[in-house]
Protein backbone atom coordinates (compact mmCIF):
# COMPACT_ATOMS: atom_id res chain seq x y z
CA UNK A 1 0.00 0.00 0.00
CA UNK A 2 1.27 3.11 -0.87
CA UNK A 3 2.01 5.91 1.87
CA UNK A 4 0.28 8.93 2.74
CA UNK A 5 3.93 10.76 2.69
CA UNK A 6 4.75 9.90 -0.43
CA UNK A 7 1.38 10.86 -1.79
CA UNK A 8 1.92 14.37 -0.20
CA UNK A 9 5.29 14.55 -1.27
CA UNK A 10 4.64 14.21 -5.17
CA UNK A 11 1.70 16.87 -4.08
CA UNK A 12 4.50 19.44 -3.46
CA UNK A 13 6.44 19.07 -6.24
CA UNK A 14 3.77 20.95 -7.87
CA UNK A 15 2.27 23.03 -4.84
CA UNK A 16 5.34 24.04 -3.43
CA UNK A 17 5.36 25.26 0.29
CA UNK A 18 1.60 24.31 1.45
CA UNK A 19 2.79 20.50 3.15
CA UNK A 20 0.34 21.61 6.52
CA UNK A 21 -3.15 22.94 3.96
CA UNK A 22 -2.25 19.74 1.54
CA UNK A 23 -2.10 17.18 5.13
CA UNK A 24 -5.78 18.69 6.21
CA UNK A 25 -7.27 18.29 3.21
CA UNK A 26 -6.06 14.77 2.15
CA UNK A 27 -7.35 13.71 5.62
CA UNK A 28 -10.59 15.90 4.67
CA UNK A 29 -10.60 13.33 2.02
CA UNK A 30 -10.03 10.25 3.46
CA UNK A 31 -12.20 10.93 6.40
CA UNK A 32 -14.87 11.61 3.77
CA UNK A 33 -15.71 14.74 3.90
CA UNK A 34 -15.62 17.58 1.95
CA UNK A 35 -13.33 21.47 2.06
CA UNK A 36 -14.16 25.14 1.62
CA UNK A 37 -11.31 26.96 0.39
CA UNK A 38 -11.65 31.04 0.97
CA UNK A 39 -8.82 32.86 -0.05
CA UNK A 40 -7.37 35.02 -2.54
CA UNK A 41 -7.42 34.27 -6.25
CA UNK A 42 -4.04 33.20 -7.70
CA UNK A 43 -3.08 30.88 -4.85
CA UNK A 44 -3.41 27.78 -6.25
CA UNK A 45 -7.13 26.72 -5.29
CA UNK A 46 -7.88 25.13 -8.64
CA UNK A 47 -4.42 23.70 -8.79
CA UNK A 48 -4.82 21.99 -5.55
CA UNK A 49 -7.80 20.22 -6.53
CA UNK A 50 -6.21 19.29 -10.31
CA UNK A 51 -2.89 17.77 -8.48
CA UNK A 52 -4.93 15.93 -6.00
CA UNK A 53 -6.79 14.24 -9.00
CA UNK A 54 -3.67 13.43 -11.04
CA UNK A 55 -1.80 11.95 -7.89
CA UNK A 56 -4.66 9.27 -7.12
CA UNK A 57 -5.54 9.03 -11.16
CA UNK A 58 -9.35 9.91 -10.34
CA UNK A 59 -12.06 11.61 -12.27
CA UNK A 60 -11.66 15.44 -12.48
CA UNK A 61 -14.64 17.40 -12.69
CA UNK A 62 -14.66 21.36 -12.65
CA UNK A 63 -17.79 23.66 -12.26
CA UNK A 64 -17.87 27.38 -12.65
CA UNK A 65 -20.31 28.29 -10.51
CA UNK A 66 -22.14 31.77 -11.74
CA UNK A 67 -25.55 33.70 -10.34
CA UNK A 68 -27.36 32.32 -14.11
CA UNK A 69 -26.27 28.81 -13.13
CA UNK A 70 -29.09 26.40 -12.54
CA UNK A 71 -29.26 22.82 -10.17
CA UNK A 72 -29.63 21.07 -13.31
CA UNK A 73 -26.87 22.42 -14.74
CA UNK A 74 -25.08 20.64 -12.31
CA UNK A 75 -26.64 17.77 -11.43
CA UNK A 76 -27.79 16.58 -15.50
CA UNK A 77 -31.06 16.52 -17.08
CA UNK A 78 -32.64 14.28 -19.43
CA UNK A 79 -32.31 14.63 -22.84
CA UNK A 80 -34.64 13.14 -25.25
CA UNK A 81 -33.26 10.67 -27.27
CA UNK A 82 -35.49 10.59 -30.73
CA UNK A 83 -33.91 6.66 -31.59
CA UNK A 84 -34.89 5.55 -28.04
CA UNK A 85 -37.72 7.31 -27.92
CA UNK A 86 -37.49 8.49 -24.58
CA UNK A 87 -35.65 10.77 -21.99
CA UNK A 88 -32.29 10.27 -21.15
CA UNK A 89 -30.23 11.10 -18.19
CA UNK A 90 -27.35 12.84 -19.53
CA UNK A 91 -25.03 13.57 -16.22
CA UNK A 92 -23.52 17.07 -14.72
CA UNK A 93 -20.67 18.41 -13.84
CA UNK A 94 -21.46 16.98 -10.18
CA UNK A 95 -20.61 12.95 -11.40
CA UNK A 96 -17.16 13.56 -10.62
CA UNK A 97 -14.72 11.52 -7.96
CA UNK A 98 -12.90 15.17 -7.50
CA UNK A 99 -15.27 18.09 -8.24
CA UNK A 100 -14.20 21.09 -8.12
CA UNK A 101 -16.91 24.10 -7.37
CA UNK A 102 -15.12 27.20 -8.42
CA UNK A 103 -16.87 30.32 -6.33
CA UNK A 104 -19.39 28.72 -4.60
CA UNK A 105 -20.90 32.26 -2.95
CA UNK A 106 -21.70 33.52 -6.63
CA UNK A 107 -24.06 30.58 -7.30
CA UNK A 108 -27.56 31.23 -6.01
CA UNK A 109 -29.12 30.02 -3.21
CA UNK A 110 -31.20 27.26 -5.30
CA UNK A 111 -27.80 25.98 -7.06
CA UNK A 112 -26.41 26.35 -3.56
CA UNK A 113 -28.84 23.91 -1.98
CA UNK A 114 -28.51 21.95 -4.92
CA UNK A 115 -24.63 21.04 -4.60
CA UNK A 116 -24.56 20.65 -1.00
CA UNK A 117 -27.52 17.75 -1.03
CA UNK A 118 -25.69 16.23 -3.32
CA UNK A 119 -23.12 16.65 -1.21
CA UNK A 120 -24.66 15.16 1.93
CA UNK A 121 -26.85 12.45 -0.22
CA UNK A 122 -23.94 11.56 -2.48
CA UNK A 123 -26.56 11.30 -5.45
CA UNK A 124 -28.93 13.24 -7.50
CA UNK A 125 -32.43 12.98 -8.25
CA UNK A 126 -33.37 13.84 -10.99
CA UNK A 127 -37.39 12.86 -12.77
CA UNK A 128 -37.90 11.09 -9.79
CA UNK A 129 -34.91 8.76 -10.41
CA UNK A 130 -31.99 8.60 -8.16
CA UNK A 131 -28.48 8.46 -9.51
CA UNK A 132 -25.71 7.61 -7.07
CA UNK A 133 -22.41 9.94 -7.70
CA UNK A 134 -18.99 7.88 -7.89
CA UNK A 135 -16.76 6.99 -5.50
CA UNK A 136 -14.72 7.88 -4.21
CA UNK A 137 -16.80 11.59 -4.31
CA UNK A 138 -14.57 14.57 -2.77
CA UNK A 139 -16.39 18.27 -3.57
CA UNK A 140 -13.52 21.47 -3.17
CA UNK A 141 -15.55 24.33 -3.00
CA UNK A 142 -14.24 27.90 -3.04
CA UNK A 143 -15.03 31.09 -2.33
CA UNK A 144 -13.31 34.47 -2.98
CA UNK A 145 -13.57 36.39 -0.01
CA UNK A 146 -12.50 39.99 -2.01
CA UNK A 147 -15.83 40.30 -3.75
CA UNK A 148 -18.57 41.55 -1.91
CA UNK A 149 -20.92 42.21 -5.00
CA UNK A 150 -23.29 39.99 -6.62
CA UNK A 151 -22.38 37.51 -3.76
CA UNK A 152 -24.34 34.95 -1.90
CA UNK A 153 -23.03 34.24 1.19
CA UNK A 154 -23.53 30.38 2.62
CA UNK A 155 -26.27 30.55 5.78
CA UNK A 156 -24.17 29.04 8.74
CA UNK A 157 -26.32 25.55 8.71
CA UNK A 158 -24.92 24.98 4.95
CA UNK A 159 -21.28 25.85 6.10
CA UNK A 160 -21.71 23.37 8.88
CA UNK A 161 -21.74 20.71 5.89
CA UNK A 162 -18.51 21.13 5.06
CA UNK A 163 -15.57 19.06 7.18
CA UNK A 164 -13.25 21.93 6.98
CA UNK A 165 -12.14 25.08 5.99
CA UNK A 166 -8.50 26.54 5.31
CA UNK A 167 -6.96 29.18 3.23
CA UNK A 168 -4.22 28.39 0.83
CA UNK A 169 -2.44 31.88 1.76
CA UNK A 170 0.33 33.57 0.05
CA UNK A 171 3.79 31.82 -0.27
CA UNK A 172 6.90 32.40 0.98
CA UNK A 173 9.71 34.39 -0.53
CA UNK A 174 12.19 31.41 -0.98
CA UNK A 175 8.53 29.40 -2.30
CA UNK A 176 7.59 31.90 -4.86
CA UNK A 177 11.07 32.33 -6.35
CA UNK A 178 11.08 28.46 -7.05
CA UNK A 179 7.22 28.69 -8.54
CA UNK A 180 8.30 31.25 -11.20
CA UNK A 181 11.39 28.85 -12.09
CA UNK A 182 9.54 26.10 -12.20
CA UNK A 183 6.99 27.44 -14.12
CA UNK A 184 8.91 29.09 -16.58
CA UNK A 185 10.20 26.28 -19.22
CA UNK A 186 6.57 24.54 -18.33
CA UNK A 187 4.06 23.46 -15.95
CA UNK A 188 4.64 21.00 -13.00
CA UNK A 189 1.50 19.48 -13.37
CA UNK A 190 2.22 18.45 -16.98
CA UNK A 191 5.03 16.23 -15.68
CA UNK A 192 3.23 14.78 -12.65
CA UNK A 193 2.69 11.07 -12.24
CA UNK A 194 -0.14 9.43 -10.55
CA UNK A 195 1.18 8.06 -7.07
CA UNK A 196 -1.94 5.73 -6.41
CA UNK A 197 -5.50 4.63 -6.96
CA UNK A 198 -8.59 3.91 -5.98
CA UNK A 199 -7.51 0.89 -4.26
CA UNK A 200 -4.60 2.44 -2.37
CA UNK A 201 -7.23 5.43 -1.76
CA UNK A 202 -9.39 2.59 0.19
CA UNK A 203 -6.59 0.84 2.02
CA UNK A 204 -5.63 4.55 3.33
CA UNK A 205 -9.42 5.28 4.39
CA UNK A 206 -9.35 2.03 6.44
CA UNK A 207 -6.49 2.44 8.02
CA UNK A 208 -8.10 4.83 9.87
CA UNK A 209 -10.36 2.52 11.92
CA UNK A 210 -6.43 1.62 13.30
CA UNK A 211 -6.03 4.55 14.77
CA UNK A 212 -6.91 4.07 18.98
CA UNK A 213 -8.70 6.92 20.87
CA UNK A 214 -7.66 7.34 24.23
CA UNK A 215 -10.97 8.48 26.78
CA UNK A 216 -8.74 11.60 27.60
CA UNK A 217 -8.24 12.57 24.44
CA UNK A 218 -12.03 12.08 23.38
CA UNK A 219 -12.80 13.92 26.26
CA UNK A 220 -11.08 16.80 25.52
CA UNK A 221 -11.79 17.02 22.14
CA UNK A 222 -15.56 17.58 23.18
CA UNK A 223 -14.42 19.99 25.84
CA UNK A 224 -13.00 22.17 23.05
CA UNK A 225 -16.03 21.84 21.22
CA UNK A 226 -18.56 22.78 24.15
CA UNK A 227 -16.09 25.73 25.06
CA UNK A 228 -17.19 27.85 22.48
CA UNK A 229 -20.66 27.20 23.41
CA UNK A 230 -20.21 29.43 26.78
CA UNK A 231 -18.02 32.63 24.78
CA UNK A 232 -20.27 36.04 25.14
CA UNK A 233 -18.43 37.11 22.25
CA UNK A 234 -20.08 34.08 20.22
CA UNK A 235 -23.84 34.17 18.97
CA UNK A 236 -23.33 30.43 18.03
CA UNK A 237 -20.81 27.91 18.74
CA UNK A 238 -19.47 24.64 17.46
CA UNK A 239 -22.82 21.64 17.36
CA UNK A 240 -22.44 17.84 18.18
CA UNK A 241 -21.34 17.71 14.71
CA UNK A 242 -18.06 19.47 15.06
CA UNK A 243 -16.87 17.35 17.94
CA UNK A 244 -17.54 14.21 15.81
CA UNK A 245 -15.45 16.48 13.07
CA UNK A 246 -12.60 17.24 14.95
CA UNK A 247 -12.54 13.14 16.27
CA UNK A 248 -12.62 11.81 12.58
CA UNK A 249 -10.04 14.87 11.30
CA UNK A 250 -7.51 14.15 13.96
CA UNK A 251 -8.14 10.16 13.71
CA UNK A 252 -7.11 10.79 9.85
CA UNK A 253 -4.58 13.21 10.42
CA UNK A 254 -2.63 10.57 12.88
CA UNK A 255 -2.85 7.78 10.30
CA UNK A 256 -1.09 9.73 7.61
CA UNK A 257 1.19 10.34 9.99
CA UNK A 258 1.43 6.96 10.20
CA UNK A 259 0.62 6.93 14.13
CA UNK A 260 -1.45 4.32 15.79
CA UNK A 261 -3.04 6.70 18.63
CA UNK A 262 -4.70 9.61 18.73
CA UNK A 263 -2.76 12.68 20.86
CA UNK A 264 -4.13 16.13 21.60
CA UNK A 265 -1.12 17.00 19.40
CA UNK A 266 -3.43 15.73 16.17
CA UNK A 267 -6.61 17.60 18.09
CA UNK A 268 -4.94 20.91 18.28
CA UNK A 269 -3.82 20.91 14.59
CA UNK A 270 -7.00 20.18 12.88
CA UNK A 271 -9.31 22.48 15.51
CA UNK A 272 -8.82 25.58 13.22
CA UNK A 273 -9.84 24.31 10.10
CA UNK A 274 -12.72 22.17 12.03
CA UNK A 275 -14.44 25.33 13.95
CA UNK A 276 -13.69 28.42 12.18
CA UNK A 277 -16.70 28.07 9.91
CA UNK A 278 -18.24 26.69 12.35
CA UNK A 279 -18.34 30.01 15.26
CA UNK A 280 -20.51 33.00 14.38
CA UNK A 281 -19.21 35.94 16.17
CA UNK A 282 -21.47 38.57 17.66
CA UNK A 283 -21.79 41.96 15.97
CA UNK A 284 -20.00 43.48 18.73
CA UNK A 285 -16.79 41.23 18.24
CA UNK A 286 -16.65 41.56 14.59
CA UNK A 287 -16.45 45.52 15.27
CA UNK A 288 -13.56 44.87 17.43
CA UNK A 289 -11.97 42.73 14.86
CA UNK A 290 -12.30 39.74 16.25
CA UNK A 291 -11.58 36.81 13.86
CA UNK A 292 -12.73 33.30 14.78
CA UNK A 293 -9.14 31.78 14.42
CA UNK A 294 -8.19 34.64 17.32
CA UNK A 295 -10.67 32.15 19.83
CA UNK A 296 -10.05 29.67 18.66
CA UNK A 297 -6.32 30.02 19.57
CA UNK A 298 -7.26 31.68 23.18
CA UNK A 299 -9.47 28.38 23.50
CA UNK A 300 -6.43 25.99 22.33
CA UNK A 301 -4.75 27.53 25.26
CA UNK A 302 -7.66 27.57 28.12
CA UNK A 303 -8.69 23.83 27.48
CA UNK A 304 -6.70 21.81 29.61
CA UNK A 305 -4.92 19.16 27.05
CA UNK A 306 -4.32 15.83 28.93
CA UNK A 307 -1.08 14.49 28.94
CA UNK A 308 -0.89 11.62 26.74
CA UNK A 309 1.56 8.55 26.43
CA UNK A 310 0.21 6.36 24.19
């Protein structure tokens, strides 16, 4: 069976600098869930979600998601066939193992609804007939947080769908100078070669179910989550379904490390992308400036982390 490591390092020899954003969301994947990416445009989003593809030699499926863009659109329609005589389901955009949902927030609320129950269901209906989506099926959504025009912004119970949420960020000095000379006689990705497959993507997503879970560490991870429940500066904190988030996250995380138990060490590193789409902050602490990764940190530090020797 092939190795997470070496998956993520053929990752970076095409998205150089991001190792910690590429771990979280190959665990996103395993764990079988799905990412929001909000950042910036230019900083690899799209790329992230081509290389992944290419690495595991899965289908590749990219949506551009626009306000004139209807559910059908992306989950297929039926088409009438005049030799058949008769409709026939011709498939979306959505009947991809890797879809990629390019700006999610400019898609209407209907298209919206549309992706994310597919999303949750992991099939379409469509004339009454139900068509399951491949698998594996891993959605990348993302969302530029610079426009604030013709924009419509996820309600919190929709962002609650998705596992996590990270930013790709700018790179470093040192990164970008090696971008631009790799880039320059061609393209990375051109010259990538798949790492694994579908079967190797299974044998990782079991290997999960290896990973031990002490009754410390289980019980702070729900402490975490039922901390932000008492904040004054939060209108609504993390639900029942972020602790079971941050417990299959960090079980993930620590098998593609290749570890056998599950340490607050593995908690602590996937809380942030977990909960920070998760915590509405009051009007009051937005004013002040308040960002949700800024509690979540104080709250890293106020939860008392057993000490683990597993």
């Amino acid at each position: 069976m092939v190795e997470a490591g070496q998956i993520l390092d053929r990752m970076e020899t095409v998205i150089v600098g991001k190792r910690p954003v590429l771990e979280l969301v190959l665990a996103a994947m395993l764990a079988g869930g799905h990412v929001l990416i909000e950042d910036r445009p230019g900083v690899a989003k799209t790329l992230l979600a081509r290389t992944l593809a290419r690495v595991f030699t899965l289908e590749f499926s990219r949506v551009q998601l626009t306000p004139d863009l209807l559910p059908s659109d992306l989950t297929g329609t039926g088409i009438w066939n005049e030799h058949e005589r008769a409709f026939v389901f011709q498939p979306g955009p959505i009947f991809g193992q890797i879809v990629l949902a390019d700006e999610l927030n400019r898609a209407t609320p209907r298209t919206q609804a549309g992706l994310l129950e597919a999303m949750e269901e992991r099939a379409v209906t469509v004339d009454g007939v139900r068509h399951p989506l491949p698998a594996p099926f891993f959605v990348i959504a993302t969302q530029n947080p610079i426009e604030q025009q013709g924009v419509f912004p996820l309600p919190e119970a929709q962002l609650d769908r998705f596992l996590i949420q990270v930013a790709m960020g700018y790179p470093g000095y040192e990164d970008e100078v090696r971008i631009v000379m790799d880039q320059a006689a061609g393209h990375p990705l051109d010259e990538l070669k798949p790492v694994a497959g579908a079967r190797d993507f299974a044998e990782l997503a079991a290997a999960v179910q290896q990973v031990h879970t002490d009754d410390s560490v289980l019980g702070y991870l729900v402490r975490l989550a039922r901390a932000t429940r008492e904040r004054d500066d939060l209108l609504l904190g993390a639900s029942p379904r972020a602790s079971l988030a941050l417990h299959h996250m960090a079980r993930t995380l620590a098998a593609i490390r290749g570890e056998r138990f599950l340490r607050p060490d593995h908690v602590k590193a996937v809380a942030p992308a977990v909960l920070r789409h998760r915590l509405i902050l009051t009007p009051q602490a937005r004013l002040a400036g308040v960002a949700p990764d800024d509690i979540i940190e104080e709250l890293l530090a106020e939860v008392e982390a057993p000490i683990y020797t597993g």
